[in-house]
PDB file of N, CA and C in Angstrom:
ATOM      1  N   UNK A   1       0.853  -1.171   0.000  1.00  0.00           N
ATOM      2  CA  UNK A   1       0.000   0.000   0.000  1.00  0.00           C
ATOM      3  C   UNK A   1       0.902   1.237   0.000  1.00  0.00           C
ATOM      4  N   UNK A   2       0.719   1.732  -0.880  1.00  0.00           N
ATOM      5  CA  UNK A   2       1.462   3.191  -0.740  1.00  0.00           C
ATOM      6  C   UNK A   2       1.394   4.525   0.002  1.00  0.00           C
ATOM      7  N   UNK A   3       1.925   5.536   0.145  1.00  0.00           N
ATOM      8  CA  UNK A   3       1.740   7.279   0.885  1.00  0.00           C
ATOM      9  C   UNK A   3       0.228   6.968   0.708  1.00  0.00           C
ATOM     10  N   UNK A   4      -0.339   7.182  -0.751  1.00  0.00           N
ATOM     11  CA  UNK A   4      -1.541   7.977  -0.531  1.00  0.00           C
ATOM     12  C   UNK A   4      -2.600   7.029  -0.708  1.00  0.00           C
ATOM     13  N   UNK A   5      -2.748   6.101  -0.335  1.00  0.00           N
ATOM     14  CA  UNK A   5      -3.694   4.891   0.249  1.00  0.00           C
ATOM     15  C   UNK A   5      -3.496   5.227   1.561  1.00  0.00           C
ATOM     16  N   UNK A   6      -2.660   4.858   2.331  1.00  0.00           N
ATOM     17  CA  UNK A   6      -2.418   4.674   3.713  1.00  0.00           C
ATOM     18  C   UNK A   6      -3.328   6.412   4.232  1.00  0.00           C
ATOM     19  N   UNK A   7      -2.873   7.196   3.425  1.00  0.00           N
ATOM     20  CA  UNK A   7      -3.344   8.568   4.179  1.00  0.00           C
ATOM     21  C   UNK A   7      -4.630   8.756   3.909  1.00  0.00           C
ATOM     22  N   UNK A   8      -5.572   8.177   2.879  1.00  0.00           N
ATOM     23  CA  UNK A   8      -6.630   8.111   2.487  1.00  0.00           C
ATOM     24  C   UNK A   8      -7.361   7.159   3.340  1.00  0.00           C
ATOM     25  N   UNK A   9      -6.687   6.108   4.344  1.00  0.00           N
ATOM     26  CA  UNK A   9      -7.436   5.540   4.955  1.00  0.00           C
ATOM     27  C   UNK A   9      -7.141   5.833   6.141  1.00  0.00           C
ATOM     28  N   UNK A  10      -6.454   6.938   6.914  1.00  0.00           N
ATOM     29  CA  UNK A  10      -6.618   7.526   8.190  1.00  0.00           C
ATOM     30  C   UNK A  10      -7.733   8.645   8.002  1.00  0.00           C
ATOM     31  N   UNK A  11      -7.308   9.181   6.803  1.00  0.00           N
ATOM     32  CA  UNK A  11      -8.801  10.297   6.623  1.00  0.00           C
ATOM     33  C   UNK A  11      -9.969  10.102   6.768  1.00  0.00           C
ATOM     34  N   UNK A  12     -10.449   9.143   6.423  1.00  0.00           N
ATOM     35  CA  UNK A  12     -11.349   8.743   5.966  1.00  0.00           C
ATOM     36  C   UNK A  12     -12.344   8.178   8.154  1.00  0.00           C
ATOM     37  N   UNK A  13     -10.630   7.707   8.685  1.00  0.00           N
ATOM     38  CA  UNK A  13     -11.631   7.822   9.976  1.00  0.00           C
ATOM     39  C   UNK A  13     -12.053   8.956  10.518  1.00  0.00           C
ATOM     40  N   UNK A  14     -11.340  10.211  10.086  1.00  0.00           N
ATOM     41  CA  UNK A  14     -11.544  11.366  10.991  1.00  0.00           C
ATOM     42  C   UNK A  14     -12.760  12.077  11.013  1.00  0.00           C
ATOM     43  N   UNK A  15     -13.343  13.248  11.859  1.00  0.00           N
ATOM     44  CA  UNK A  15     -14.513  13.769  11.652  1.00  0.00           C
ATOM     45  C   UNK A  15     -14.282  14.689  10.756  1.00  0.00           C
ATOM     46  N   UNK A  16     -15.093  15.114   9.575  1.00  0.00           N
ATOM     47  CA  UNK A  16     -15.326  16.280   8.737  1.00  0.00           C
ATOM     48  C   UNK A  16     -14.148  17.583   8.944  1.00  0.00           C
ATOM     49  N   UNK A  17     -14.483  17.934   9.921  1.00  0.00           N
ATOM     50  CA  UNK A  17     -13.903  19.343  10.323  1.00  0.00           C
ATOM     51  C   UNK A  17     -12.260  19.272  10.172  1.00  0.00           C
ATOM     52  N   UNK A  18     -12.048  17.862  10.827  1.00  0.00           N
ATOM     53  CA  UNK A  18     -10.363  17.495  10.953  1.00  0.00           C
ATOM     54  C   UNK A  18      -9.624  17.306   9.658  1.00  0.00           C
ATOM     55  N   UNK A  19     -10.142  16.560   8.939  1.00  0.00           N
ATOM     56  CA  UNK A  19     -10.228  15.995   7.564  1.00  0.00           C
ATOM     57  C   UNK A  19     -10.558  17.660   6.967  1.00  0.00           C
ATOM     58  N   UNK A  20     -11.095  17.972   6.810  1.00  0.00           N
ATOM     59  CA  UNK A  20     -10.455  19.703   6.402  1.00  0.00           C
ATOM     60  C   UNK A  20      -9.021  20.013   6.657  1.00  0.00           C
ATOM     61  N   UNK A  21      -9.085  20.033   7.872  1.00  0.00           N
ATOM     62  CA  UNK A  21      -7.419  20.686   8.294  1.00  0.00           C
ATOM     63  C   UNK A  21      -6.429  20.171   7.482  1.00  0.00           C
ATOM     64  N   UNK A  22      -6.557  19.098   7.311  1.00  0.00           N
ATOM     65  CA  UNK A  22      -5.403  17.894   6.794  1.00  0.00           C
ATOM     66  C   UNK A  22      -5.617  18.493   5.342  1.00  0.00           C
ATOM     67  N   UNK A  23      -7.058  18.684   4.358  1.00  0.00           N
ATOM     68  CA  UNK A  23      -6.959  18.790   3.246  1.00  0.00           C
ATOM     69  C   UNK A  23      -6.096  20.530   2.880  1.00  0.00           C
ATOM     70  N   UNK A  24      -6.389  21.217   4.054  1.00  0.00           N
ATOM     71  CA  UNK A  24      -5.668  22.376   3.833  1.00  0.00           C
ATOM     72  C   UNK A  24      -4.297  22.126   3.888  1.00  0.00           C
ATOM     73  N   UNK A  25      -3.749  21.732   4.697  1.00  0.00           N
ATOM     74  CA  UNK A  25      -2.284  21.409   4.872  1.00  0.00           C
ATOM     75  C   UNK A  25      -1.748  20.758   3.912  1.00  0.00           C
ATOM     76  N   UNK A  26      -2.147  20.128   3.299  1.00  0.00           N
ATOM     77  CA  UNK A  26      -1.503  19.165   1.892  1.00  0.00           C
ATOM     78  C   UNK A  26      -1.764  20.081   0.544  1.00  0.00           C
ATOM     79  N   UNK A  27      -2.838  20.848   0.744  1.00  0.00           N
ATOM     80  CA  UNK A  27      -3.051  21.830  -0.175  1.00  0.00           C
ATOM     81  C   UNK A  27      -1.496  23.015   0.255  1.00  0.00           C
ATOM     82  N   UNK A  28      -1.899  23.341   1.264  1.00  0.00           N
ATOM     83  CA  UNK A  28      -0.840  24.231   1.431  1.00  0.00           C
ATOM     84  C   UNK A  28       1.027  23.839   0.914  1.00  0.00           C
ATOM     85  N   UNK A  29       0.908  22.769   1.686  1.00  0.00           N
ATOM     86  CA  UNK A  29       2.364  21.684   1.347  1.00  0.00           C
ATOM     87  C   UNK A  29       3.086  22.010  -0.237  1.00  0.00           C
ATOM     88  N   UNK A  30       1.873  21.776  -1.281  1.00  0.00           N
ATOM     89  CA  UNK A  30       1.729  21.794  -2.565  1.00  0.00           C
ATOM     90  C   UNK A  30       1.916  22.645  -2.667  1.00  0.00           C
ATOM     91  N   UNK A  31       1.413  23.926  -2.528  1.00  0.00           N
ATOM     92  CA  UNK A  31       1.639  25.260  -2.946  1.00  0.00           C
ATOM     93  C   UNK A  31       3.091  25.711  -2.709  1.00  0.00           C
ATOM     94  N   UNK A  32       3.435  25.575  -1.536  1.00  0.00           N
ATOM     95  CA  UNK A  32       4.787  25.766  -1.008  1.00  0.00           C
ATOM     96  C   UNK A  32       5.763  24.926  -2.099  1.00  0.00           C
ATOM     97  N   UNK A  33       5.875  23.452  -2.731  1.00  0.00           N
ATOM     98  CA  UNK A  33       6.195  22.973  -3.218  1.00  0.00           C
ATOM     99  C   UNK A  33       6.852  23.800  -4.551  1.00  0.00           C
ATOM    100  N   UNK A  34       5.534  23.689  -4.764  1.00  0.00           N
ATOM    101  CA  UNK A  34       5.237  24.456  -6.023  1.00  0.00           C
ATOM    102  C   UNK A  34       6.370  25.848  -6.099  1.00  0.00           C
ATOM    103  N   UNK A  35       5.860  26.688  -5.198  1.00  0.00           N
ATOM    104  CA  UNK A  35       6.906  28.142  -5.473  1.00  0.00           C
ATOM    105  C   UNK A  35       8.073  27.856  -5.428  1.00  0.00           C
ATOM    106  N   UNK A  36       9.073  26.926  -4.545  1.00  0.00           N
ATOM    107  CA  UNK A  36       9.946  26.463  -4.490  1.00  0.00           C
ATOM    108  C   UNK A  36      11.054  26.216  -5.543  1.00  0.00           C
ATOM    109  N   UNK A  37       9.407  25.489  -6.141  1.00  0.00           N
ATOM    110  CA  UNK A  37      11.032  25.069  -7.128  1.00  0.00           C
ATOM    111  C   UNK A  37      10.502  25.707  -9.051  1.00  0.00           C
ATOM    112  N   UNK A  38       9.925  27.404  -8.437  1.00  0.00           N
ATOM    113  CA  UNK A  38       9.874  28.333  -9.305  1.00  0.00           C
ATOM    114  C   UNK A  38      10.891  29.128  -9.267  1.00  0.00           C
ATOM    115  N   UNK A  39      12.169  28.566  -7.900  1.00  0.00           N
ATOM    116  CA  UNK A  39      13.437  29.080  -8.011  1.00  0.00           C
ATOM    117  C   UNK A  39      14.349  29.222  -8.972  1.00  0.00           C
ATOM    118  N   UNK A  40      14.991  30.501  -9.643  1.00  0.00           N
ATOM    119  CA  UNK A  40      15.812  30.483 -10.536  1.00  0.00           C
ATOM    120  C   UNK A  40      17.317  30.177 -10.363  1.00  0.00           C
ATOM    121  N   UNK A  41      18.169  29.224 -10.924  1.00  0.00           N
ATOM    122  CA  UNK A  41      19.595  28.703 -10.124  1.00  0.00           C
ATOM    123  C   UNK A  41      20.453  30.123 -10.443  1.00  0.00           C
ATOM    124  N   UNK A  42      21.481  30.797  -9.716  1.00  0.00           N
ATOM    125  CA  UNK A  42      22.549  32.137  -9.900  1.00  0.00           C
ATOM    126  C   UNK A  42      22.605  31.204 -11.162  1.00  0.00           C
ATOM    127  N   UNK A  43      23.093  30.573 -11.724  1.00  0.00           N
ATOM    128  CA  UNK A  43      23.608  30.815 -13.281  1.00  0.00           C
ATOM    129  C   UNK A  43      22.717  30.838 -14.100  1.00  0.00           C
ATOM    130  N   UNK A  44      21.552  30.862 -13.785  1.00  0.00           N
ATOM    131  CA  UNK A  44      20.271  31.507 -14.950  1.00  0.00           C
ATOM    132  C   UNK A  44      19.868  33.029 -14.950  1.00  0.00           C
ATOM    133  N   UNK A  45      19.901  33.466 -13.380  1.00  0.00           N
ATOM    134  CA  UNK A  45      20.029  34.440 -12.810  1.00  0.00           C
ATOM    135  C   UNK A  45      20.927  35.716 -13.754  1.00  0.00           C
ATOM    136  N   UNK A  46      22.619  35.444 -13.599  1.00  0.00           N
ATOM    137  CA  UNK A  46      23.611  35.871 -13.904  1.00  0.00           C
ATOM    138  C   UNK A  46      23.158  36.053 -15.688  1.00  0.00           C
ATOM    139  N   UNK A  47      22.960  34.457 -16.031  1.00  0.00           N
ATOM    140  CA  UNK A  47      23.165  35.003 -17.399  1.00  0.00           C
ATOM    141  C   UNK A  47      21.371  35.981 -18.045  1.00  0.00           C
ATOM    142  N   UNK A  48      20.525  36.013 -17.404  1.00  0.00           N
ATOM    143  CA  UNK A  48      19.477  36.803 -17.484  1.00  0.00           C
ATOM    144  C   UNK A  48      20.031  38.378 -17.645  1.00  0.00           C
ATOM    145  N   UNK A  49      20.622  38.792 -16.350  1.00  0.00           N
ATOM    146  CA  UNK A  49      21.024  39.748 -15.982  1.00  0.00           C
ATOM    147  C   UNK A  49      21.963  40.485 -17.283  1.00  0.00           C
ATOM    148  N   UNK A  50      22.956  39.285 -17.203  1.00  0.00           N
ATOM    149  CA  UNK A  50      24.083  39.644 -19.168  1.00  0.00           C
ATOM    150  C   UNK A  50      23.283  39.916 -19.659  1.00  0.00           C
ATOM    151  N   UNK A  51      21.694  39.621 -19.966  1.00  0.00           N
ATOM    152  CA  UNK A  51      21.265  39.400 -21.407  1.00  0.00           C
ATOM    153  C   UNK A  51      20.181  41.154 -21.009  1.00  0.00           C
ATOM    154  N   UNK A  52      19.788  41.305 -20.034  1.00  0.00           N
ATOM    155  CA  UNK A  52      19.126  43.200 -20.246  1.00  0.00           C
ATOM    156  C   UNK A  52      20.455  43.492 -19.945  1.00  0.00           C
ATOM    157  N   UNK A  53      21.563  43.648 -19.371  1.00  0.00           N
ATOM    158  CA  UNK A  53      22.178  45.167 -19.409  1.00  0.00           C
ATOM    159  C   UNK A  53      23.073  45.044 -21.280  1.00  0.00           C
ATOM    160  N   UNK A  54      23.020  43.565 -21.750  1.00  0.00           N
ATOM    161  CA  UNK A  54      23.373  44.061 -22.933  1.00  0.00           C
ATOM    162  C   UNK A  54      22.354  44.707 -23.618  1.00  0.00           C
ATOM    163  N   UNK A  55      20.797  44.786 -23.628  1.00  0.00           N
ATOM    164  CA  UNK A  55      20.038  45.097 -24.357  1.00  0.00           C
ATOM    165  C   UNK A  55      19.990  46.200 -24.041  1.00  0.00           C
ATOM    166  N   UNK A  56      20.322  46.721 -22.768  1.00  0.00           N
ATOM    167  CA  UNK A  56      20.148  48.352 -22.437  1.00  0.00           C
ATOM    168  C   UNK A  56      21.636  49.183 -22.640  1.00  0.00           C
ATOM    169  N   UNK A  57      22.344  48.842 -23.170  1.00  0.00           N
ATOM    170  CA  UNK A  57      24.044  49.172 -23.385  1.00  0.00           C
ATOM    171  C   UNK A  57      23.816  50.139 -23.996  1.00  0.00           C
ATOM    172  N   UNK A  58      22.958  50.123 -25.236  1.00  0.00           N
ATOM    173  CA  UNK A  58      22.688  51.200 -25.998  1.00  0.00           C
ATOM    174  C   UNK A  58      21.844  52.181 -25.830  1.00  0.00           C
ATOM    175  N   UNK A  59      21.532  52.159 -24.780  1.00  0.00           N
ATOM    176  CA  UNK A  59      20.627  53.565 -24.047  1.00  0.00           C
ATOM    177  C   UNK A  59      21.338  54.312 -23.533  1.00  0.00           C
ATOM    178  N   UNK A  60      22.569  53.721 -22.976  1.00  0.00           N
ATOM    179  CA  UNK A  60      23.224  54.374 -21.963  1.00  0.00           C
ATOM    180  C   UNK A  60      23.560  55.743 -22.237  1.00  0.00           C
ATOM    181  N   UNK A  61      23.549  56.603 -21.429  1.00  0.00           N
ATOM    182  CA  UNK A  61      23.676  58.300 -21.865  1.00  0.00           C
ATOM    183  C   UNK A  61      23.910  59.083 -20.353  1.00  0.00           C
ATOM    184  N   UNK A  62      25.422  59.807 -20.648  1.00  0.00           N
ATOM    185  CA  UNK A  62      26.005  60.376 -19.797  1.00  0.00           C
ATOM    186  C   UNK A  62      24.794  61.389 -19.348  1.00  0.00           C
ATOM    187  N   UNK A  63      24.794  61.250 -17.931  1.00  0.00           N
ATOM    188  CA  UNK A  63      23.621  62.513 -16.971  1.00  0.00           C
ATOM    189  C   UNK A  63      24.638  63.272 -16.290  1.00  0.00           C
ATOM    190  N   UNK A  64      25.646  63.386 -16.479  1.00  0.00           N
ATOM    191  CA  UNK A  64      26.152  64.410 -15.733  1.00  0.00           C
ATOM    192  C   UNK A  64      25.960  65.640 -15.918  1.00  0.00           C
ATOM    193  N   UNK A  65      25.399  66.658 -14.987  1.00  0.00           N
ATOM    194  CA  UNK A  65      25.192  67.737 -15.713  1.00  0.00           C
ATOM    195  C   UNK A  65      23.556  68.315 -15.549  1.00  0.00           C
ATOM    196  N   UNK A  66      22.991  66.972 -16.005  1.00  0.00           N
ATOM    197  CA  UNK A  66      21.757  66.974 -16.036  1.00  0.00           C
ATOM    198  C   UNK A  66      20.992  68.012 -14.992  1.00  0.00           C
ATOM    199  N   UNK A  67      19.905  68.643 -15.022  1.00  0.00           N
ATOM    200  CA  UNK A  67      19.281  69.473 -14.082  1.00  0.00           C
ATOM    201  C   UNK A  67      18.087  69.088 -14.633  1.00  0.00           C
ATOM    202  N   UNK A  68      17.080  68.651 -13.594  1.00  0.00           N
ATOM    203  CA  UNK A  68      15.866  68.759 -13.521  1.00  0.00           C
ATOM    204  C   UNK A  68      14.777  69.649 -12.975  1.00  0.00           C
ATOM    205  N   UNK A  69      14.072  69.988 -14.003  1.00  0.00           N
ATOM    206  CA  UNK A  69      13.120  71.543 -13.653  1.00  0.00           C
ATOM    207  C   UNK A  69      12.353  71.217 -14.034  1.00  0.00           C
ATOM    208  N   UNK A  70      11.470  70.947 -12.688  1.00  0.00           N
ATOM    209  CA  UNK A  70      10.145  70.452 -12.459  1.00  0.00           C
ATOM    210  C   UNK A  70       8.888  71.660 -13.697  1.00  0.00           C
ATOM    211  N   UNK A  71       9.505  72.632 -12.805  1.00  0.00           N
ATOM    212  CA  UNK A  71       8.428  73.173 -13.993  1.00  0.00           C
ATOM    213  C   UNK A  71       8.470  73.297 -15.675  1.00  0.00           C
ATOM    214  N   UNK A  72      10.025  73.030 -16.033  1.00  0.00           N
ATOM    215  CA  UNK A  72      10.017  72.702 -17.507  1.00  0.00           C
ATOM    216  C   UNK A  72       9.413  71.693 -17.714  1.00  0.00           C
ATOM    217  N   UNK A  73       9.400  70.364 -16.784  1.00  0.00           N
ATOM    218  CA  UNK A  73       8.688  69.621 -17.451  1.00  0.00           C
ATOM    219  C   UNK A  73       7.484  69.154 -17.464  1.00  0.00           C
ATOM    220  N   UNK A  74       6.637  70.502 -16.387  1.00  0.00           N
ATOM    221  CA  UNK A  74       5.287  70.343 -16.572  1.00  0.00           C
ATOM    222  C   UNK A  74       4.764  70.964 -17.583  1.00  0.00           C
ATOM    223  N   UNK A  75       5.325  72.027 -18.397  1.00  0.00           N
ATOM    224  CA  UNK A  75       4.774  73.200 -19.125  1.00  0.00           C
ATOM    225  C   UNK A  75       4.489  72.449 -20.272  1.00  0.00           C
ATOM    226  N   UNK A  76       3.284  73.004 -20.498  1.00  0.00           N
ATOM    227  CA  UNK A  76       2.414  72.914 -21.711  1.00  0.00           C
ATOM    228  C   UNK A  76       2.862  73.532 -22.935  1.00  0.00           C
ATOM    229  N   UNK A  77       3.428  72.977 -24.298  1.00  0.00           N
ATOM    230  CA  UNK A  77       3.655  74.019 -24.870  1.00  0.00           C
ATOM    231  C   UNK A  77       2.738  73.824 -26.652  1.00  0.00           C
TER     232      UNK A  77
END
């Protein structure tokens, strides 16, 4: 008899309410499971990371200097 026979036949003695708890907790278990191993490994990570700052390389644009004036850049023109 396997895990989920054996646990299907302790459930099955319990009252309603308990047998909830248990179905939440295995629900929950799963979920947790689940996000887990929506983990990304550092070397997928890393090479993600290579792959936007090369795509943004060519945006790059010296701000030194830069001044921001709020009201220039509300004005309507």
């Amino acid at each position: 008899m396997g895990y989920a026979e054996r646990i299907y036949e302790q459930i099955k003695r319990l009252p309603e309410p308990v047998a909830r708890q248990v179905l939440d907790f295995a629900e929950f278990i799963t979920t947790r499971r689940s996000a887990n191993s929506a983990v990304v490994s550092q070397t997928d990570r890393q090479q993600r990371r290579s792959e936007i700052e090369q795509t943004f390389a060519k945006y790059q644009v010296d701000l030194n200097g830069f001044r921001f004036d709020r009201e220039e850049a509300n004005a309507r023109r």
